[in-house]
Protein backbone atom coordinates (compact mmCIF):
# COMPACT_ATOMS: atom_id res chain seq x y z
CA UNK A 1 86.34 -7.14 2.63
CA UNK A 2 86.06 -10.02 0.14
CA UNK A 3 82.15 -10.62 -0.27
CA UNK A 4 80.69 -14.06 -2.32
CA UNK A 5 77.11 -12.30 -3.03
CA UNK A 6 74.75 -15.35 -4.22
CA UNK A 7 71.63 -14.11 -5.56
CA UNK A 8 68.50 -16.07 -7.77
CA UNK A 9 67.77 -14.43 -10.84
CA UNK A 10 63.63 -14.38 -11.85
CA UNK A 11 63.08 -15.40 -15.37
CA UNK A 12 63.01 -12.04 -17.31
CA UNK A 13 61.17 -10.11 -14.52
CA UNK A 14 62.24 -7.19 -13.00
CA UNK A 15 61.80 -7.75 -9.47
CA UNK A 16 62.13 -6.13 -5.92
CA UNK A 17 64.79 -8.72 -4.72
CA UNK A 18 66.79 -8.14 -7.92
CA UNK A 19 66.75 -4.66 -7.53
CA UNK A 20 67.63 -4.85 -3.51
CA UNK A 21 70.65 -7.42 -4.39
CA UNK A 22 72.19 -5.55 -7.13
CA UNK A 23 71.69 -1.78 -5.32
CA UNK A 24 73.16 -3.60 -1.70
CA UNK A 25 76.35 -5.06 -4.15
CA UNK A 26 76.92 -1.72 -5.93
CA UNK A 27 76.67 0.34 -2.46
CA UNK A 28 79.07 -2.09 -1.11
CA UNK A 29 81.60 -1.90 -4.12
CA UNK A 30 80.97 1.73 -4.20
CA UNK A 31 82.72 1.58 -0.15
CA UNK A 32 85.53 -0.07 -1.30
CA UNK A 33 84.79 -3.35 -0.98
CA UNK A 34 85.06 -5.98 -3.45
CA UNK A 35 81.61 -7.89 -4.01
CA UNK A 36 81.08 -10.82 -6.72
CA UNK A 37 77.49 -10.41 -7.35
CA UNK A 38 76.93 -14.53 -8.56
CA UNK A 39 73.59 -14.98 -10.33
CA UNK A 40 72.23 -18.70 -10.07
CA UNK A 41 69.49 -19.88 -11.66
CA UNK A 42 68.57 -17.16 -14.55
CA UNK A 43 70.48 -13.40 -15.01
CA UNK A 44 69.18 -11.17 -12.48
CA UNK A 45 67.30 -7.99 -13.93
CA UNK A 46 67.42 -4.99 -12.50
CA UNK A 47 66.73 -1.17 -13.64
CA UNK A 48 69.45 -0.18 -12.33
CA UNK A 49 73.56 -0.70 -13.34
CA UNK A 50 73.88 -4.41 -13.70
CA UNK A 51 77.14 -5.05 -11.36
CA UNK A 52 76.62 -9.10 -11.39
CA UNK A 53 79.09 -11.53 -12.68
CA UNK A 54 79.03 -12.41 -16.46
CA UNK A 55 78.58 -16.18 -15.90
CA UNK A 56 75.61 -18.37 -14.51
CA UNK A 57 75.78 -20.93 -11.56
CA UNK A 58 72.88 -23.01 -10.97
CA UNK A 59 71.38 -22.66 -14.41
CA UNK A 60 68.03 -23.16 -13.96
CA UNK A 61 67.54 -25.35 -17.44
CA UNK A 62 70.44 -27.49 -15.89
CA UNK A 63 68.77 -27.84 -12.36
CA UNK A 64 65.59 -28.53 -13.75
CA UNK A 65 67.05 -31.49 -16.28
CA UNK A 66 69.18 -32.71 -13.66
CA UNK A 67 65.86 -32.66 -11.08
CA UNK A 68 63.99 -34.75 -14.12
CA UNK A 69 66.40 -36.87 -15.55
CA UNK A 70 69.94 -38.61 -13.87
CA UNK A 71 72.09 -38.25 -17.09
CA UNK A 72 72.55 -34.40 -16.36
CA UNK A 73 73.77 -35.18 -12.85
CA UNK A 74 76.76 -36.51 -14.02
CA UNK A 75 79.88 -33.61 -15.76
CA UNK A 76 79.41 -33.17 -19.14
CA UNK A 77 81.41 -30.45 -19.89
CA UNK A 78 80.37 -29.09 -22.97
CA UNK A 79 77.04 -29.63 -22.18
CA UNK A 80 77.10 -27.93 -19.06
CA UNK A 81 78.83 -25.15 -20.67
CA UNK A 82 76.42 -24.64 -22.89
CA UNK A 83 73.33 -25.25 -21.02
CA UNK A 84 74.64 -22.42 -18.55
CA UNK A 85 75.03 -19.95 -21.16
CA UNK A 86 73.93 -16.35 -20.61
CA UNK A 87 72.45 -16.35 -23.79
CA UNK A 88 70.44 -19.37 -23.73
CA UNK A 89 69.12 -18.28 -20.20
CA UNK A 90 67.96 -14.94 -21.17
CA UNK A 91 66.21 -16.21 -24.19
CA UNK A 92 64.49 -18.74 -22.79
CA UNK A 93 63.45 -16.59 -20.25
CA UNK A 94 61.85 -14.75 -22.70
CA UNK A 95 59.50 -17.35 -22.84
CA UNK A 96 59.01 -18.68 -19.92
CA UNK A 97 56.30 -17.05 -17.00
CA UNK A 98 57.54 -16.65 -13.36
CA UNK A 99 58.64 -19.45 -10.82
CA UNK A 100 54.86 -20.78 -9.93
CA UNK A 101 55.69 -23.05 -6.82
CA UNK A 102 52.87 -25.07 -7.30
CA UNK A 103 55.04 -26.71 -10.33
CA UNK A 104 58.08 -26.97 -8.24
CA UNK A 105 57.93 -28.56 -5.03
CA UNK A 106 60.49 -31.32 -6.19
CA UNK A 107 62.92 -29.11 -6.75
CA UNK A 108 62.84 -26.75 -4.45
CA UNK A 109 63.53 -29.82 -1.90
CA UNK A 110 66.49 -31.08 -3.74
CA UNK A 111 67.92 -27.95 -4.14
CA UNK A 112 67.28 -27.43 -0.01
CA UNK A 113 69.13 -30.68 0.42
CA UNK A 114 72.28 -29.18 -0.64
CA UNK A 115 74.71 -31.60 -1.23
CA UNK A 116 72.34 -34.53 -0.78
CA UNK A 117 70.35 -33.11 -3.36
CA UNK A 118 70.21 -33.76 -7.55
CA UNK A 119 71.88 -30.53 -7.92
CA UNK A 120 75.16 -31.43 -5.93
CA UNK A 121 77.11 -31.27 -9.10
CA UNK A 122 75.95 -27.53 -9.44
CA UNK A 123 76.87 -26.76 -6.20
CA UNK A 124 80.73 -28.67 -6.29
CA UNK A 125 81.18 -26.12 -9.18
CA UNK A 126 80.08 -23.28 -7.24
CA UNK A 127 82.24 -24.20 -4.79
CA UNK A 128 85.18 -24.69 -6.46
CA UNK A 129 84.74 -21.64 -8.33
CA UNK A 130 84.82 -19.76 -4.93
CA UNK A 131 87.65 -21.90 -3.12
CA UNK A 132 90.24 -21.66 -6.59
CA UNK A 133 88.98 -18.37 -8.01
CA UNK A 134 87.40 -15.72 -5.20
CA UNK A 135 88.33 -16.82 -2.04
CA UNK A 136 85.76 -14.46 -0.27
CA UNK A 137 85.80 -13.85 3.41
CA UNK A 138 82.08 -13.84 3.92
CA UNK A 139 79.25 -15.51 1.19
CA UNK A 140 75.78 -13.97 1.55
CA UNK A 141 72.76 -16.14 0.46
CA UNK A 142 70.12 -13.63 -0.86
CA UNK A 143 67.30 -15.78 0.68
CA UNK A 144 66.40 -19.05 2.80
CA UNK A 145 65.65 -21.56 -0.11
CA UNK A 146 69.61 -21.18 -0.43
CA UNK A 147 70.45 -22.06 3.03
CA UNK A 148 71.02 -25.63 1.43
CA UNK A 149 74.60 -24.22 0.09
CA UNK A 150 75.90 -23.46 3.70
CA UNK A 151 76.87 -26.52 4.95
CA UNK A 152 79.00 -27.69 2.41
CA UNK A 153 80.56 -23.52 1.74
CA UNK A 154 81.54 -23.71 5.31
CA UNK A 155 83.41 -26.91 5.53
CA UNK A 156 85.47 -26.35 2.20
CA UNK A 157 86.16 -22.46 2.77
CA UNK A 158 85.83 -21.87 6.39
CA UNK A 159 84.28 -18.56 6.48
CA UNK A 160 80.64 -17.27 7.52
CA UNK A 161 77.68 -17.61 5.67
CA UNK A 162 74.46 -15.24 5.92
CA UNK A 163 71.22 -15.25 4.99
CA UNK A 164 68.83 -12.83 3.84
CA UNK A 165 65.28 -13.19 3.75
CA UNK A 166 63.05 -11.64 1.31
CA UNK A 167 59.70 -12.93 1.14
CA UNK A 168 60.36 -16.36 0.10
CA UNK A 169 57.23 -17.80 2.53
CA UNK A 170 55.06 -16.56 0.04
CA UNK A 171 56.17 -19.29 -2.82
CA UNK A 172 57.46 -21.90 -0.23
CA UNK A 173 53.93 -21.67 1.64
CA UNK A 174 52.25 -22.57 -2.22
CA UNK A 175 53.91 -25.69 -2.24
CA UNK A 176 52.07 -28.77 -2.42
CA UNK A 177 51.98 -32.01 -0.24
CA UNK A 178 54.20 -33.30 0.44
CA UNK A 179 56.57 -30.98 -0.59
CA UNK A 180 55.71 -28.37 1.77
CA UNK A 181 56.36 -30.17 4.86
CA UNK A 182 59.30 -31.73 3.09
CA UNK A 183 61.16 -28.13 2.57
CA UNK A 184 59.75 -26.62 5.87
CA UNK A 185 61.41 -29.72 7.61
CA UNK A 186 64.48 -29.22 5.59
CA UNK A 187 64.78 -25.13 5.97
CA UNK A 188 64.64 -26.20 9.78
CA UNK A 189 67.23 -28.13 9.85
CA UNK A 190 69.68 -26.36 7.13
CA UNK A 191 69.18 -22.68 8.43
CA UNK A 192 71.24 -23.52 11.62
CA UNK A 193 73.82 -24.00 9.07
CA UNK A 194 74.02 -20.14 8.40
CA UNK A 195 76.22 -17.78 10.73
CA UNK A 196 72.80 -14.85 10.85
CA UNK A 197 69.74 -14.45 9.01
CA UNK A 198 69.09 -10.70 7.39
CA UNK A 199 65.33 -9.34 7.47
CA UNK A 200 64.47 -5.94 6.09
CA UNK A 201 62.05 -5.22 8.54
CA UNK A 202 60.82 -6.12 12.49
CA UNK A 203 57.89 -7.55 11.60
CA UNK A 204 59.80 -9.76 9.40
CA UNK A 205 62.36 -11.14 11.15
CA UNK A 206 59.58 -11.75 13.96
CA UNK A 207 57.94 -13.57 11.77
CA UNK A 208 61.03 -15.47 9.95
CA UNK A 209 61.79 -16.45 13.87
CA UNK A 210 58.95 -19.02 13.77
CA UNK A 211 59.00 -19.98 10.45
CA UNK A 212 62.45 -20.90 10.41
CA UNK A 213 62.55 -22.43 13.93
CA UNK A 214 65.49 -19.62 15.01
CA UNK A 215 66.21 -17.88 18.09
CA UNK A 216 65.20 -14.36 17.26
CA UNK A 217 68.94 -13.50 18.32
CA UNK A 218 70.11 -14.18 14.90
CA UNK A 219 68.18 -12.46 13.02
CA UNK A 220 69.66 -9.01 12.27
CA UNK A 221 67.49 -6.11 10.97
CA UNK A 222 68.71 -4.25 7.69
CA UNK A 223 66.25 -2.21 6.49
CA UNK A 224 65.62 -2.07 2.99
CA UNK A 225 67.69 0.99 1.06
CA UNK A 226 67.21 2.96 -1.92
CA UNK A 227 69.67 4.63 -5.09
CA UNK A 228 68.71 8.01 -4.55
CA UNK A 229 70.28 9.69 -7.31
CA UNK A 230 67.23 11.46 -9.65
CA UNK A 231 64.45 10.93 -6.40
CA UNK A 232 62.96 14.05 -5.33
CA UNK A 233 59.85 16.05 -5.25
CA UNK A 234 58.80 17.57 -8.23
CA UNK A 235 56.69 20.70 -7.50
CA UNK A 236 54.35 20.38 -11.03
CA UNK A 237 52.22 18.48 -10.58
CA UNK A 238 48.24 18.83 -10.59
CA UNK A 239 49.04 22.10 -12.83
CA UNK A 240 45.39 21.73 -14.52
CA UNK A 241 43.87 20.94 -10.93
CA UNK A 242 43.38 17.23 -11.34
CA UNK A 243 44.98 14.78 -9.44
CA UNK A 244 46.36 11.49 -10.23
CA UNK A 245 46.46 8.08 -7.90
CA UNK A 246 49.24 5.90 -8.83
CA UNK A 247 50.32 1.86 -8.65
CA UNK A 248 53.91 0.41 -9.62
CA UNK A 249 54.05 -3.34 -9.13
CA UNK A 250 53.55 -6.40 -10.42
CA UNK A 251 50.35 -6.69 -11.99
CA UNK A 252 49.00 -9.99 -10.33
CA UNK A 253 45.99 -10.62 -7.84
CA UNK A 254 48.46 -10.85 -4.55
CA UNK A 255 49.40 -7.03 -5.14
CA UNK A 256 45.84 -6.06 -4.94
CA UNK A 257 45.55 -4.40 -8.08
CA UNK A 258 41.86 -5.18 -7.96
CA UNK A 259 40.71 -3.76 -4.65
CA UNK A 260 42.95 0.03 -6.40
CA UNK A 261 40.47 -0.41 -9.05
CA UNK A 262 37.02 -0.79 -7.02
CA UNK A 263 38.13 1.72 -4.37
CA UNK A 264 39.49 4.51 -7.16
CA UNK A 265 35.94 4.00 -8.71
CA UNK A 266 34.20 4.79 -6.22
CA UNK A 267 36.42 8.43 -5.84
CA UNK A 268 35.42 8.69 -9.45
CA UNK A 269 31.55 8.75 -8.30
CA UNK A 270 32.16 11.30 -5.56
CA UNK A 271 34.29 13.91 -7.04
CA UNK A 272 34.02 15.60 -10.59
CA UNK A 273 34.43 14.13 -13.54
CA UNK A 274 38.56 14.30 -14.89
CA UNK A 275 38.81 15.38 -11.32
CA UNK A 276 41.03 12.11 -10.35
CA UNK A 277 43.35 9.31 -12.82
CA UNK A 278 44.84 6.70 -11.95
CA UNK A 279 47.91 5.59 -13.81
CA UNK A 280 49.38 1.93 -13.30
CA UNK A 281 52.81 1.12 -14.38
CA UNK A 282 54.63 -2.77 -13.46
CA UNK A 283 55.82 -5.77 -14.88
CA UNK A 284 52.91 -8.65 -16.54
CA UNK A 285 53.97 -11.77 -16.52
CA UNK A 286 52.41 -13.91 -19.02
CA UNK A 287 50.77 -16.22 -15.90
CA UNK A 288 48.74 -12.98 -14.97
CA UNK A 289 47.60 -11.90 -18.50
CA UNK A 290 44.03 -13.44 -17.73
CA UNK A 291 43.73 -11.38 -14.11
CA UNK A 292 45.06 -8.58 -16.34
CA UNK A 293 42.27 -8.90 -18.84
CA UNK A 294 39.90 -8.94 -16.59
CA UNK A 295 40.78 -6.01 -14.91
CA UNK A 296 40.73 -4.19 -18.30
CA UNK A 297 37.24 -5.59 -18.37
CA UNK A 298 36.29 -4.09 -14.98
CA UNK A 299 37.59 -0.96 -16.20
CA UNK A 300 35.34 -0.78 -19.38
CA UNK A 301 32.54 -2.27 -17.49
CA UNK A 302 32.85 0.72 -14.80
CA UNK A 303 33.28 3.42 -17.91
CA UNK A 304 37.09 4.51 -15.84
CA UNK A 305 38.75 4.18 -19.91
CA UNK A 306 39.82 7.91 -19.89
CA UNK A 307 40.66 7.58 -16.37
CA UNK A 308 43.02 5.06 -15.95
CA UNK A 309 46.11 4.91 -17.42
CA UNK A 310 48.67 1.93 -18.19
CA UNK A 311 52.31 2.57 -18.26
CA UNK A 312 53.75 -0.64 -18.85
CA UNK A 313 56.90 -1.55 -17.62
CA UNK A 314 59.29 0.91 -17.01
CA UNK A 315 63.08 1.53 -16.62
CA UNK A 316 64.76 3.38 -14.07
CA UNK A 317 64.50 6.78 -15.72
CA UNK A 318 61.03 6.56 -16.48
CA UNK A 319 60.10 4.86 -13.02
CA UNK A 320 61.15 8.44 -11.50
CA UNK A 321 59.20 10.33 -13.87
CA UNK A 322 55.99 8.35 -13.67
CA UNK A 323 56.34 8.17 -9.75
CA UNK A 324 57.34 12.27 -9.79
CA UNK A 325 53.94 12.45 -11.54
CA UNK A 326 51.82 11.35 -9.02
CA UNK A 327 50.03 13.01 -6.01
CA UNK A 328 48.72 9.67 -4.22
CA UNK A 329 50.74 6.06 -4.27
CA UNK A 330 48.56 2.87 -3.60
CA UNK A 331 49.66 -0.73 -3.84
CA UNK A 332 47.24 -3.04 -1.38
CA UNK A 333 48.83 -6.26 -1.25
CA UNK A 334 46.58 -8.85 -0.07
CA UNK A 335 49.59 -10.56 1.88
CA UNK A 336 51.83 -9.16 4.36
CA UNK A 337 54.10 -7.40 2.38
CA UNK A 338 58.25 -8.00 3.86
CA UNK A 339 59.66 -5.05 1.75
CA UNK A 340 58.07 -2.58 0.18
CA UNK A 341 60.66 -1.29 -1.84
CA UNK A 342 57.80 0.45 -4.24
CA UNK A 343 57.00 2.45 -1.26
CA UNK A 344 60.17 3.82 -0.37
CA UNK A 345 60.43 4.84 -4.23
CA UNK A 346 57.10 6.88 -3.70
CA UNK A 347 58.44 8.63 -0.74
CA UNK A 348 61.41 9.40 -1.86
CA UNK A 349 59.54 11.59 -4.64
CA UNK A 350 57.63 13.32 -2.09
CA UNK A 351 53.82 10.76 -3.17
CA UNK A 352 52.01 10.33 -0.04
CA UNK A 353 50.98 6.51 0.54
CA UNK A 354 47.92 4.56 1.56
CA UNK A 355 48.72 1.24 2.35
CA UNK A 356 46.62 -1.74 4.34
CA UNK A 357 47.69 -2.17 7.89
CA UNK A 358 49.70 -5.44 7.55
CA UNK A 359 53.03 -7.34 7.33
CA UNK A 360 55.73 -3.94 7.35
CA UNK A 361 53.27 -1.60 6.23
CA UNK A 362 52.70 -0.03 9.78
CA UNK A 363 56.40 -0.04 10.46
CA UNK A 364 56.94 1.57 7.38
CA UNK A 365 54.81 4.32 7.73
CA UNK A 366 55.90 5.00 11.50
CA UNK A 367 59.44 5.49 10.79
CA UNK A 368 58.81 7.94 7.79
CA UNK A 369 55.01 9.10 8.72
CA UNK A 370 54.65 9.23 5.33
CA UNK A 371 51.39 7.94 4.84
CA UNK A 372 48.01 6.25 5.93
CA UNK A 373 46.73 2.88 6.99
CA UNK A 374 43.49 0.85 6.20
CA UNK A 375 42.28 -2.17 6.94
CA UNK A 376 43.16 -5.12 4.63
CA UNK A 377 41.90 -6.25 1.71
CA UNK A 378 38.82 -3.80 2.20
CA UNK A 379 37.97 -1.22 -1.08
CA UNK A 380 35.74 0.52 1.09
CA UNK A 381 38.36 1.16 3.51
CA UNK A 382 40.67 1.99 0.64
CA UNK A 383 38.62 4.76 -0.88
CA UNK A 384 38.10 6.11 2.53
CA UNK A 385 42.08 6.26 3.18
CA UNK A 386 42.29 7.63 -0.62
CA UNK A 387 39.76 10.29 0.18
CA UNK A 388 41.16 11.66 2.87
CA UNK A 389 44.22 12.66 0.90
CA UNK A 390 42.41 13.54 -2.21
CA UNK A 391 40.52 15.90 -0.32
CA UNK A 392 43.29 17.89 1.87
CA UNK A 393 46.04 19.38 0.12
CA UNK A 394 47.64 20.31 3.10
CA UNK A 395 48.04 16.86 4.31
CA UNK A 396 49.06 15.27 1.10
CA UNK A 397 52.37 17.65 1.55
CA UNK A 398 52.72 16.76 5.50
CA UNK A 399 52.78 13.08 4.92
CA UNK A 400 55.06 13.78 1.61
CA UNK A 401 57.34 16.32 2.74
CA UNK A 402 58.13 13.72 6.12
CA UNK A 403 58.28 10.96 3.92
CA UNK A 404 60.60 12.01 1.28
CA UNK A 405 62.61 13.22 4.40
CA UNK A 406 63.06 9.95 6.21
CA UNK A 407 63.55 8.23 2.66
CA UNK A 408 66.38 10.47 2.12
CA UNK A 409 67.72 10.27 5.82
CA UNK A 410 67.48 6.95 6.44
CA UNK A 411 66.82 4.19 3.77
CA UNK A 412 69.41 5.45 1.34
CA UNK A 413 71.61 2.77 -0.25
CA UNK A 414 74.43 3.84 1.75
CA UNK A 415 72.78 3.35 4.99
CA UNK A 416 71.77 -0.49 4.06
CA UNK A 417 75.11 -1.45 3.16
CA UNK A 418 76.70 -0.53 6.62
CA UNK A 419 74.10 -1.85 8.34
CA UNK A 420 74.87 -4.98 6.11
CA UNK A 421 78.63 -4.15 6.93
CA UNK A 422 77.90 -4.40 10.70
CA UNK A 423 76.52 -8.07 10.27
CA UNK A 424 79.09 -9.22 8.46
CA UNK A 425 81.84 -7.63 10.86
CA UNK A 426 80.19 -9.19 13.74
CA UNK A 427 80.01 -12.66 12.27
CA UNK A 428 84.06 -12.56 11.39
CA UNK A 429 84.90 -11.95 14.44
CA UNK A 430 82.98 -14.71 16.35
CA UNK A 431 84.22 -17.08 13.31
CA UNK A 432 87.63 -15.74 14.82
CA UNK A 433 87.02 -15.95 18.18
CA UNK A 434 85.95 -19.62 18.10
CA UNK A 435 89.34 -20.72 15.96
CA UNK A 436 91.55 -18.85 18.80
């Protein structure tokens, strides 16, 4: 199969969505298929084998000049050539923080409007690149602020177009009036453009249902899927008898960062001094440096400096070690999480999680009973769920042992792209069906 994988790129930041495009594209290659993995936007960045296409469609300096000004919707060659550039892109994403939606309501409903929108000439060439270069059989939109490309990808190359969704509520639900009604209107309309919709969890494609205005008959679960290859439990750890509570995420207020902090403190009260760490490892952008600071702050302020532990950003290699170094795995998002991809990680190392009961949390933990649930956006509740595990060893290796388990059974790479497969068959052969 011939797969047209369109995916957004995030400004420099390694992200979950990244990571879950380029791992589903490299699975899918790794079958036999042949995938072109098209970035739009910025370069997508992922710790993992890059497997995306060389060039940029979409550039996001060109979408944002042609949103502002009228000259750049008009071809000028050399100037689009060089305002696409890989280069330019990834150094000016150097410099630039993440998407903040409040900023970019405009845009986001001109780029929703498709071909009606500013950025039609960005879309013609992504088009034309696909109908005189790829000729796919199927074109996959990585989420539903795409789902303005459909219309016009199905009347010039005939073939079905999905949808994934990813969590994209989150920024499109920031937007302000009258933008948000504008692009809730418009995702209305334009998802009945797509062929299915792909969530990566129940609770999420409930939920996408209702937000998108879609019969809940086209929305196809694919759960989320992991590159296994160096994940496993690594029987060392807690050698000198401490124990260490770990985070890996973005470091930003919606994660929860905060409530980690005020619950591991008050473990630090209850059991021995050097007894428990906590290490944090994840991405700052430079938007969250001041919650960031703060935190630090908090940390002084509660006297947890030789307790707690910052990582940084890691790469693939050392995302296994620090993960294969932990004994506990924490991140409480203060919104209803749709993926979780950090969680499968910790499983699939054997790290025991303790997660607030919302958005796919509870799913997740039911179908690897890997871990524990607490109420929301509660550190009390936290440091009770943390102390439970902190305090029985026996139960940290249950939940890890059945975790790692289930990780390693069923939310392997392989797993997610022929569940992905399956969509895509099914939608071919309707397409096929209705042209008989």
């Amino acid at each position: 199969m011939k797969i047209a994988y369109i995916a957004t790129g995030a400004a420099g930041m390694i992200c979950g969505t990244c990571i879950h495009d380029n791992t589903l594209a490299s699975a899918l290659m790794r079958g036999g298929h042949e995938v072109a993995l098209i970035p739009t936007y910025t370069p997508i960045r992922t710790d993992e084998e890059d497997v995306s296409l060389d060039r940029i469609f979409f550039g996001g300096l060109s979408v944002y000049l042609e949103e502002r000004f009228s000259f750049f919707r008009q071809s000028h060659p050399l100037l689009d050539k060089l305002l696409a550039s890989r280069g330019l892109l990834n150094w000016l994403s150097r410099f630039s923080s993440s998407t903040n939606a409040r900023d970019l309501g405009k845009l986001t409903v001109s780029v929703l409007k498709g071909e009606a929108g500013h950025q039609r000439k960005e879309l013609a060439a992504l088009i034309d690149w696909l109908v005189s270069d790829y000729k796919p059989d199927i074109v996959h939109l990585n989420h539903s602020m795409l789902v303005g490309f459909a219309r016009e990808i199905k009347r010039r190359l005939a073939v079905p177009v999905v949808c994934g969704v990813q969590g994209e509520d989150l920024f499109l639900d920031d937007l302000t009036e009258p933008y948000k009604s504008e692009a809730h209107r418009l995702l209305h309309e334009r998802a009945r453009d797509v062929d299915a919709v792909l969530a990566t969890s129940d609770y999420y494609a409930d939920f996408m249902s209702t937000y998108l205005g879609l019969s809940r008959d086209v929305i196809h679960v694919v759960r989320l899927g992991i590159k296994l290859d160096g994940h496993g439990v690594k029987q060392s750890k807690g050698e000198d008898g401490s124990l260490t509570i770990g985070y890996l995420a973005r470091l930003c207020p919606e994660k929860g960062l905060h409530l980690l902090i005020e619950a591991f403190h008050q473990l630090w009260k209850k059991y021995e001094s050097g007894h428990i760490k906590l290490r944090i490892a994840g991405y700052l952008d430079r938007k969250d440096e001041s919650y960031f600071d703060k935190l630090r702050d908090r940390i002084r302020e509660l006297g947890l400096e030789d307790a707690v532990d910052y990582a940084g950003e890691v790469d693939r290699k050392g995302k296994i070690a620090f993960l294969q170094s932990l004994d506990i795995f924490s991140v409480p998002t203060v919104y209803k999480e749709s993926k979780g991809l950090s969680i499968l990680e910790a499983l699939a190392n054997g790290v025991p999680v303790v997660q607030p009961a919302h958005g796919l949390f509870p799913e997740l933990v039911e179908k690897t009973g890997g871990g524990l649930l607490v109420r929301p956006d509660s550190p009390d509740a936290l440091a009770e769920g943390l102390a439970t595990l902190v305090s029985d060893a026996a139960l940290r290796r249950k939940l890890g042992d059945a975790g790692c388990h289930a990780v390693h059974q069923t939310f392997s790479d392989d797993k997610m792209a022929e569940a992905t497969l399956a969509v895509y068959r099914s939608c071919m052969k309707e397409r096929e069906s209705l042209a008989q």
